[in-house]
PDB file of N, CA and C in Angstrom:
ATOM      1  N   UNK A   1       0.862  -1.176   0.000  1.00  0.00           N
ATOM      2  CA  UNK A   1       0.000   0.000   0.000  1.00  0.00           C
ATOM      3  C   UNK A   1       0.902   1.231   0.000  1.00  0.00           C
ATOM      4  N   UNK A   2       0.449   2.202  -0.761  1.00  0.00           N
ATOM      5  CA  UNK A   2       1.519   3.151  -0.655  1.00  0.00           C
ATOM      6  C   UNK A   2       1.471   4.020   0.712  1.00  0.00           C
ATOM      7  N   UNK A   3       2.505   4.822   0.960  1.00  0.00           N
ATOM      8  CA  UNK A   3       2.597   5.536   2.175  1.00  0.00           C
ATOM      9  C   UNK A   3       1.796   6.505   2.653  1.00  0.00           C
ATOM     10  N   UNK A   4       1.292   7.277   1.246  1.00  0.00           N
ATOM     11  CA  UNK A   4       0.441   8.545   1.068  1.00  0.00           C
ATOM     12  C   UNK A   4      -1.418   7.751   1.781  1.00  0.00           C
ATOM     13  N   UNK A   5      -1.625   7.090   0.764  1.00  0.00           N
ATOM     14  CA  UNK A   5      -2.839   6.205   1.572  1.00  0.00           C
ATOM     15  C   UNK A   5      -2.649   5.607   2.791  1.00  0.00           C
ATOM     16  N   UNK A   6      -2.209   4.883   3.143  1.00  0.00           N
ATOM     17  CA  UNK A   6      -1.552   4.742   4.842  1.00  0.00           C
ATOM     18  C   UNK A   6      -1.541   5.305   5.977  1.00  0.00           C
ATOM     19  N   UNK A   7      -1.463   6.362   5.401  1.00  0.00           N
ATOM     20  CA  UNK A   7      -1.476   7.749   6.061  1.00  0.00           C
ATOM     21  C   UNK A   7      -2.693   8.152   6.099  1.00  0.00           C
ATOM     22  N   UNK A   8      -3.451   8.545   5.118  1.00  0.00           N
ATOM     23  CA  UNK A   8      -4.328   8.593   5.176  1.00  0.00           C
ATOM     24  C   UNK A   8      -5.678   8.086   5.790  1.00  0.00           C
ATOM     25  N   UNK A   9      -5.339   6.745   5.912  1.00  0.00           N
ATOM     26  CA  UNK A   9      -6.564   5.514   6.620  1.00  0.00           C
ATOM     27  C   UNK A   9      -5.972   5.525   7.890  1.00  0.00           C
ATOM     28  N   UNK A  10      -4.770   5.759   8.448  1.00  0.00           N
ATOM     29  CA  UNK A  10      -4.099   5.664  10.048  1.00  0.00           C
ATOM     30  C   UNK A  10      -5.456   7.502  10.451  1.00  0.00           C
ATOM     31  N   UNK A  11      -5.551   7.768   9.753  1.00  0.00           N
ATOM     32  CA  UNK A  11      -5.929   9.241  10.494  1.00  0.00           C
ATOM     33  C   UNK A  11      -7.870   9.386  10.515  1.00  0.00           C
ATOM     34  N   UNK A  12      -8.191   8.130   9.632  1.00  0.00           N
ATOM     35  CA  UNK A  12      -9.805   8.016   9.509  1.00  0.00           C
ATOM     36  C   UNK A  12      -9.944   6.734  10.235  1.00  0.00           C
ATOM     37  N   UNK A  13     -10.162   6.587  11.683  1.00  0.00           N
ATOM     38  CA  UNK A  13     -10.338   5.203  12.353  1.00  0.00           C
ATOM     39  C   UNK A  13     -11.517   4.188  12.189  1.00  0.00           C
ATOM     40  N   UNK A  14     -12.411   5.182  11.426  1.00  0.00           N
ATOM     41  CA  UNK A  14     -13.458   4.437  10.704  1.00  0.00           C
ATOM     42  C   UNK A  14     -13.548   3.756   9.488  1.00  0.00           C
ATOM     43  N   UNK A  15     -12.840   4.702   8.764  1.00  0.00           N
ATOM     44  CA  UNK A  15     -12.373   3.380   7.627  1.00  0.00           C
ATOM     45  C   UNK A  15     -11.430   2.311   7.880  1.00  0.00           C
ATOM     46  N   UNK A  16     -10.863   2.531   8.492  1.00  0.00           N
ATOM     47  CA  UNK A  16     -10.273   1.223   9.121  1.00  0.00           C
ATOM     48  C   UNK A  16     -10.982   0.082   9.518  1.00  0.00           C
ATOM     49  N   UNK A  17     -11.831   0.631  10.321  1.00  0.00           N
ATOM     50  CA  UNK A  17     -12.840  -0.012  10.849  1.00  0.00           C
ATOM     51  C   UNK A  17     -13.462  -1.171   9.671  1.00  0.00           C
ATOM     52  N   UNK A  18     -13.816   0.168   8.805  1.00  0.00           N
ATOM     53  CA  UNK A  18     -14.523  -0.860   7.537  1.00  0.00           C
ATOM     54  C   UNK A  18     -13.635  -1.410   6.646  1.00  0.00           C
ATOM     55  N   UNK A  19     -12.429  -1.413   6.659  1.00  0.00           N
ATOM     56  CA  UNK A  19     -11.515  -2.129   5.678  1.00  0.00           C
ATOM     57  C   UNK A  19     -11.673  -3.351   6.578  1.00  0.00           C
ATOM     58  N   UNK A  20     -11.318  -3.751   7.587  1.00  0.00           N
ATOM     59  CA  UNK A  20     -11.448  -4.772   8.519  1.00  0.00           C
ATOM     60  C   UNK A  20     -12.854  -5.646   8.218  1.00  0.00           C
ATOM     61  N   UNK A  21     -13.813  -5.127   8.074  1.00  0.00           N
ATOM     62  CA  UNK A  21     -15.242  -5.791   8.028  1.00  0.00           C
ATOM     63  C   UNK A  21     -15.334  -6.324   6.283  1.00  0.00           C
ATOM     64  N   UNK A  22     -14.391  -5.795   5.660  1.00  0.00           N
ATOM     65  CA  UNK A  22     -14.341  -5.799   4.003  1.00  0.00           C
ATOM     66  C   UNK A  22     -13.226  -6.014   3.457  1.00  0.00           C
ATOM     67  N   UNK A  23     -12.634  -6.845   3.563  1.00  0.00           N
ATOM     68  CA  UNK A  23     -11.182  -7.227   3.550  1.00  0.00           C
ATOM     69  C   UNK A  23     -11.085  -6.548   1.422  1.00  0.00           C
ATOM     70  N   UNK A  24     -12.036  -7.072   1.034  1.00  0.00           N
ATOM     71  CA  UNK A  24     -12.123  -6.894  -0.522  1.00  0.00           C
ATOM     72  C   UNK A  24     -11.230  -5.181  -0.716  1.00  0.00           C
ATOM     73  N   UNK A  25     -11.732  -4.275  -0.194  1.00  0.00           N
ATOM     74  CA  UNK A  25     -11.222  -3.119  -0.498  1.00  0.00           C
ATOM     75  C   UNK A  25      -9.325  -2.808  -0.314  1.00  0.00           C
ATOM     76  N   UNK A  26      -9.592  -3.526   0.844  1.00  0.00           N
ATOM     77  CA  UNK A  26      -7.419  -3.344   1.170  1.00  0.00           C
ATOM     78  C   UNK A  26      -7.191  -4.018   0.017  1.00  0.00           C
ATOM     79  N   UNK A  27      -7.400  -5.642  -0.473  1.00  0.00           N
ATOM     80  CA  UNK A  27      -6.589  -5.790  -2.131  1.00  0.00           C
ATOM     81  C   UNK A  27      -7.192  -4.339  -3.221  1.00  0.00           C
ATOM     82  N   UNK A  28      -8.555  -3.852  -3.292  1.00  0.00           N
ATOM     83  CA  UNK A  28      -8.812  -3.245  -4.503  1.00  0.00           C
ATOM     84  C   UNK A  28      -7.350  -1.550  -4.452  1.00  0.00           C
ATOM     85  N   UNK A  29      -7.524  -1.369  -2.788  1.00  0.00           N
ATOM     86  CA  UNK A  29      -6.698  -0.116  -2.542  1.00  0.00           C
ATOM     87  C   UNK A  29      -5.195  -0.526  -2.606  1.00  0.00           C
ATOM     88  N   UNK A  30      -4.704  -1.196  -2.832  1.00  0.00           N
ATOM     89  CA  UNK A  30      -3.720  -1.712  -2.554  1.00  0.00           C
ATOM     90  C   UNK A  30      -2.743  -1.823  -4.230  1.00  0.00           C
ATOM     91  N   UNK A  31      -4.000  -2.141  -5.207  1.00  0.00           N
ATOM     92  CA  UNK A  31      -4.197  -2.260  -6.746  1.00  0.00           C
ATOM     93  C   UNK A  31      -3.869  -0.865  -6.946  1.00  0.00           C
ATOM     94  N   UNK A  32      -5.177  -0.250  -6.571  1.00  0.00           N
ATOM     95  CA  UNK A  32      -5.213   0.812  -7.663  1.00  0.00           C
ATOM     96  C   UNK A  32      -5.757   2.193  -6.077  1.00  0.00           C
ATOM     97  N   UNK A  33      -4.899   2.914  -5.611  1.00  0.00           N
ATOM     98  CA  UNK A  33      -5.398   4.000  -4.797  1.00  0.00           C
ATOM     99  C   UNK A  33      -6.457   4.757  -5.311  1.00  0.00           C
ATOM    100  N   UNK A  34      -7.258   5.000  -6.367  1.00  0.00           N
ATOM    101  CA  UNK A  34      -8.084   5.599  -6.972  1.00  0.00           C
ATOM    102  C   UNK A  34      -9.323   5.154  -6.513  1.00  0.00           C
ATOM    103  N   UNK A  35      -9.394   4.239  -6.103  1.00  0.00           N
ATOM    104  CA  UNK A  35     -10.476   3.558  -5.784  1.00  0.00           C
ATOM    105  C   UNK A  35     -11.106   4.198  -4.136  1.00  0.00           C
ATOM    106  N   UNK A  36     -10.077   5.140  -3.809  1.00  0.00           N
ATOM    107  CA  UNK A  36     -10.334   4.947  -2.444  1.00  0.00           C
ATOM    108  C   UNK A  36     -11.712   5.606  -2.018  1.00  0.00           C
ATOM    109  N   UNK A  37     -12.213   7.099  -3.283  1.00  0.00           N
ATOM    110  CA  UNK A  37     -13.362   7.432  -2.875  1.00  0.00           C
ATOM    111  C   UNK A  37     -14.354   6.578  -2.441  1.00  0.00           C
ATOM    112  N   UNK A  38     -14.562   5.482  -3.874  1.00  0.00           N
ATOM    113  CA  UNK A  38     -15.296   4.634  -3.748  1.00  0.00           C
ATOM    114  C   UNK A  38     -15.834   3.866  -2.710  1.00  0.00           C
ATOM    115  N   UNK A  39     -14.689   4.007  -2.231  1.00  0.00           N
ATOM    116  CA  UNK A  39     -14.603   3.110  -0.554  1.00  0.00           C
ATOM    117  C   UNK A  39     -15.408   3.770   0.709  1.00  0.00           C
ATOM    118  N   UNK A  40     -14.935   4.952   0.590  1.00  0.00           N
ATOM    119  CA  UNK A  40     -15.523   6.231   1.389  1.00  0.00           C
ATOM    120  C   UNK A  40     -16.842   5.997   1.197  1.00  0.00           C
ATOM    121  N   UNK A  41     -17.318   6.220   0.097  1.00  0.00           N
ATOM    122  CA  UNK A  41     -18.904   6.334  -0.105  1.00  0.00           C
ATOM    123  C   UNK A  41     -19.644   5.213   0.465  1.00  0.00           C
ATOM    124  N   UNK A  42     -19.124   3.921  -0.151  1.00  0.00           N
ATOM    125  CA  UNK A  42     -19.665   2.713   0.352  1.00  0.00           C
ATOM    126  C   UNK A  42     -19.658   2.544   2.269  1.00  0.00           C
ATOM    127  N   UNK A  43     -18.572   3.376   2.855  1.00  0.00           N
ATOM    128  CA  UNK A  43     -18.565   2.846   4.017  1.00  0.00           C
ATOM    129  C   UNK A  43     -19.171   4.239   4.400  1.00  0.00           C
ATOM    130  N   UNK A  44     -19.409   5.159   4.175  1.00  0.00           N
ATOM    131  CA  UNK A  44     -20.706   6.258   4.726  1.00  0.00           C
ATOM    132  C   UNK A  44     -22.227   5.150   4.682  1.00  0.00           C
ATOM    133  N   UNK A  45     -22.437   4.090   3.639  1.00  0.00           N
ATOM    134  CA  UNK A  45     -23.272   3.403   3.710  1.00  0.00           C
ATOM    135  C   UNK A  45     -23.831   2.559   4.799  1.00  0.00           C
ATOM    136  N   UNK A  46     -22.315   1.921   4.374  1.00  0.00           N
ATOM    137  CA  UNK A  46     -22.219   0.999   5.883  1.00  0.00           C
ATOM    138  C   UNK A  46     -22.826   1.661   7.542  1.00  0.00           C
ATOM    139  N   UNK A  47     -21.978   2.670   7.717  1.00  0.00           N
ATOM    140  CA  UNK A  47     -22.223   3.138   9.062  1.00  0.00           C
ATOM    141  C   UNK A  47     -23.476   4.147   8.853  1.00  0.00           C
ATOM    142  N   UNK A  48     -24.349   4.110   7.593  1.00  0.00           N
ATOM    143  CA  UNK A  48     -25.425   4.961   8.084  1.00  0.00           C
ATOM    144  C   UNK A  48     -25.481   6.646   8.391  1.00  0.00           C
ATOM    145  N   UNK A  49     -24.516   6.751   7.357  1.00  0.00           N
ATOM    146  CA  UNK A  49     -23.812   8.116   7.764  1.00  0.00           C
ATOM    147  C   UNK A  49     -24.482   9.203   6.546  1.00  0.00           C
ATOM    148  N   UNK A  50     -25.329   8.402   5.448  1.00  0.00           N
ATOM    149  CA  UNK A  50     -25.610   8.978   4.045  1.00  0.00           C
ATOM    150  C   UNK A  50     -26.824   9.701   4.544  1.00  0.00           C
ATOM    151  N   UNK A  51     -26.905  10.810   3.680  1.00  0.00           N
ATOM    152  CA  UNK A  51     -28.070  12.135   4.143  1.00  0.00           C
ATOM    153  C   UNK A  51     -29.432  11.050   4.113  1.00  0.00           C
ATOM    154  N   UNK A  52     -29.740  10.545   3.288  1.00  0.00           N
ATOM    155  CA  UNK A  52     -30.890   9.496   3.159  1.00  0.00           C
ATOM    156  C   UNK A  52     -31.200   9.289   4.512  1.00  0.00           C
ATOM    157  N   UNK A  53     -30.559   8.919   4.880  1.00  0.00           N
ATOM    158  CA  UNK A  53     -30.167   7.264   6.275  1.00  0.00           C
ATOM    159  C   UNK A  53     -30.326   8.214   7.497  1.00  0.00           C
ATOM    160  N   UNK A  54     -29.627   9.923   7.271  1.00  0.00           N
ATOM    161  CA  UNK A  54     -29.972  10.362   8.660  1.00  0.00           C
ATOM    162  C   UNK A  54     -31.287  10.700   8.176  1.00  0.00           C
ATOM    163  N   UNK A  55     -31.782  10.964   7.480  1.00  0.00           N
ATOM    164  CA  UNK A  55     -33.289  11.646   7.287  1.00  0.00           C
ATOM    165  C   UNK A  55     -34.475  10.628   8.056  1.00  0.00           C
ATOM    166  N   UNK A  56     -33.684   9.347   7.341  1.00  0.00           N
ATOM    167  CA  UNK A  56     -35.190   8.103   7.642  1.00  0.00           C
ATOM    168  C   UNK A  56     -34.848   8.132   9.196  1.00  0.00           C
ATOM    169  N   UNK A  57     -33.786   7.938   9.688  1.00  0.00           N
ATOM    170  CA  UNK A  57     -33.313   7.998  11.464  1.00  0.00           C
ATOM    171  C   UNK A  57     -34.350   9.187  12.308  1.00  0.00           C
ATOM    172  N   UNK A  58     -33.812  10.652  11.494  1.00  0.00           N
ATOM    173  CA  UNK A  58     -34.493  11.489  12.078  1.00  0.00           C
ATOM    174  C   UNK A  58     -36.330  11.415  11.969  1.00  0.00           C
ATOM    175  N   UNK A  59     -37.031  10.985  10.605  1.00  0.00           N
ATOM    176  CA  UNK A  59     -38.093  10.881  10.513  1.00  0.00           C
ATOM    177  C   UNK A  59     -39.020   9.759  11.898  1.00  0.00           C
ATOM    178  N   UNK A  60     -38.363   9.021  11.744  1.00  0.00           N
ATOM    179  CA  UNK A  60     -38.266   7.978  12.619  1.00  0.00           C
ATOM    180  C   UNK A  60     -38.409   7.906  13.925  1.00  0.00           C
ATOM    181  N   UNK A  61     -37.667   8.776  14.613  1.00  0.00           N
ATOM    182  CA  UNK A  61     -37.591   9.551  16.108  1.00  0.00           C
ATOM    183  C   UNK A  61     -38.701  10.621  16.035  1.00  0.00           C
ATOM    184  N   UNK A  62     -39.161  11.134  15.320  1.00  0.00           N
ATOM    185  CA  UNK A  62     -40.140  12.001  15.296  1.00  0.00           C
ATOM    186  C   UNK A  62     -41.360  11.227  15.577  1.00  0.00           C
ATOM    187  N   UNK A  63     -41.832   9.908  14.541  1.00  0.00           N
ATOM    188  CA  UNK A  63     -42.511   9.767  14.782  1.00  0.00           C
ATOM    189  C   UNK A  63     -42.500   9.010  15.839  1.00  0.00           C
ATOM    190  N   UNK A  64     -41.717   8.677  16.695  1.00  0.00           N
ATOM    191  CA  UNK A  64     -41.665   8.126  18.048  1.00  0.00           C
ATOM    192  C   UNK A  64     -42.225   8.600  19.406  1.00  0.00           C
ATOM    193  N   UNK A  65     -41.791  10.282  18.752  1.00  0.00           N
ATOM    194  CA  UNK A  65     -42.391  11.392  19.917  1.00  0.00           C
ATOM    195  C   UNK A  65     -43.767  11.788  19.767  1.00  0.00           C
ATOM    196  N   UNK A  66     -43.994  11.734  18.701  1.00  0.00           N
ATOM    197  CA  UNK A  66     -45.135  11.803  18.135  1.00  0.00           C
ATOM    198  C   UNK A  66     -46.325  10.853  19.138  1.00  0.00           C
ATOM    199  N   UNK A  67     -45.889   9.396  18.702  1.00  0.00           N
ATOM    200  CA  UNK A  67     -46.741   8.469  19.519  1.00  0.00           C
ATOM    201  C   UNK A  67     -46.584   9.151  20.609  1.00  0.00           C
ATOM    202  N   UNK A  68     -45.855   8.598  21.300  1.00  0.00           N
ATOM    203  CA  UNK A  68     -45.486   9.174  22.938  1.00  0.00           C
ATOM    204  C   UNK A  68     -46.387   9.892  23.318  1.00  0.00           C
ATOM    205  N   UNK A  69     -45.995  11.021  22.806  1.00  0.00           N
ATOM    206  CA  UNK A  69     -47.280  12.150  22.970  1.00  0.00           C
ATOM    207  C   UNK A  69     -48.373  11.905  22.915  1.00  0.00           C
ATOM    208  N   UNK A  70     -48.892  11.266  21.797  1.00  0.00           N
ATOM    209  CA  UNK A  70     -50.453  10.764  21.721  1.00  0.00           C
ATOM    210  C   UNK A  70     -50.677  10.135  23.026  1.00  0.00           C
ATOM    211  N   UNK A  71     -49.958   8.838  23.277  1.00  0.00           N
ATOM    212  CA  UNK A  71     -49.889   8.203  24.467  1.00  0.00           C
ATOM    213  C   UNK A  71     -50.288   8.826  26.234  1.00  0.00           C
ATOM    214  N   UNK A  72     -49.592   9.715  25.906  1.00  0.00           N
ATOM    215  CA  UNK A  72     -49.334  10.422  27.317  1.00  0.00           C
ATOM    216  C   UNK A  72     -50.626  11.248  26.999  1.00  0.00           C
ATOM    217  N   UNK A  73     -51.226  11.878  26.263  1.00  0.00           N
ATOM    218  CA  UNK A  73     -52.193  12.658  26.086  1.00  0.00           C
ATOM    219  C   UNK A  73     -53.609  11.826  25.992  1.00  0.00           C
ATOM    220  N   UNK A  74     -53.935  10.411  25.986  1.00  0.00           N
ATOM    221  CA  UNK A  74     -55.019   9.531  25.847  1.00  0.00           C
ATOM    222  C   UNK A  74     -54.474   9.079  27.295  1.00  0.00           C
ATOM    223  N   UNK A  75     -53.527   8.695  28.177  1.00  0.00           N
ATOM    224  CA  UNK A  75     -53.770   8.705  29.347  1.00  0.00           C
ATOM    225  C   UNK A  75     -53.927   9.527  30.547  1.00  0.00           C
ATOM    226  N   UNK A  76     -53.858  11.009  29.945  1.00  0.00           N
ATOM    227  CA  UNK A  76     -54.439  11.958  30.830  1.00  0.00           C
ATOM    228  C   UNK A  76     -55.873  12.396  30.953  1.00  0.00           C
ATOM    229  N   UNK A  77     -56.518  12.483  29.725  1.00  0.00           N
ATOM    230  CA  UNK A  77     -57.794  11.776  29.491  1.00  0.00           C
ATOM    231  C   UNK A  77     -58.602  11.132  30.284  1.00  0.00           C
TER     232      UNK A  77
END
């Protein structure tokens, strides 16, 4: 692996993380460093980190409070 990438993944402990869970990417990065966005994107996937993923999270918790509320408001009732 070259030094410049090395460096690079020693300083993002999360991609590390996901090179470990994906062994496939250390041979693809290892080939060809170009690849590494690719990697990035896919492991924003992984950990749920993509604007999508916080939206459905945040939608999600809303409607949680939402109930709740209903809840607490039909047992004061």
């Amino acid at each position: 692996m070259q030094p410049g990438v090395y460096q690079y993944l020693n300083n993002r402990p999360d991609l590390v993380h996901f090179i470990r869970q994906n062994p496939k990417w250390y041979r693809k990065i290892t080939r060809d460093p170009s690849v590494l966005v690719g990697m990035e994107e896919e492991a924003k996937y992984y950990f749920g980190k993509t604007t999508t993923q916080k939206m459905e999270r945040m939608t999600n918790q809303l409607q949680m409070v939402q109930m709740l509320m209903q809840m607490a408001q039909a047992m004061k009732e």
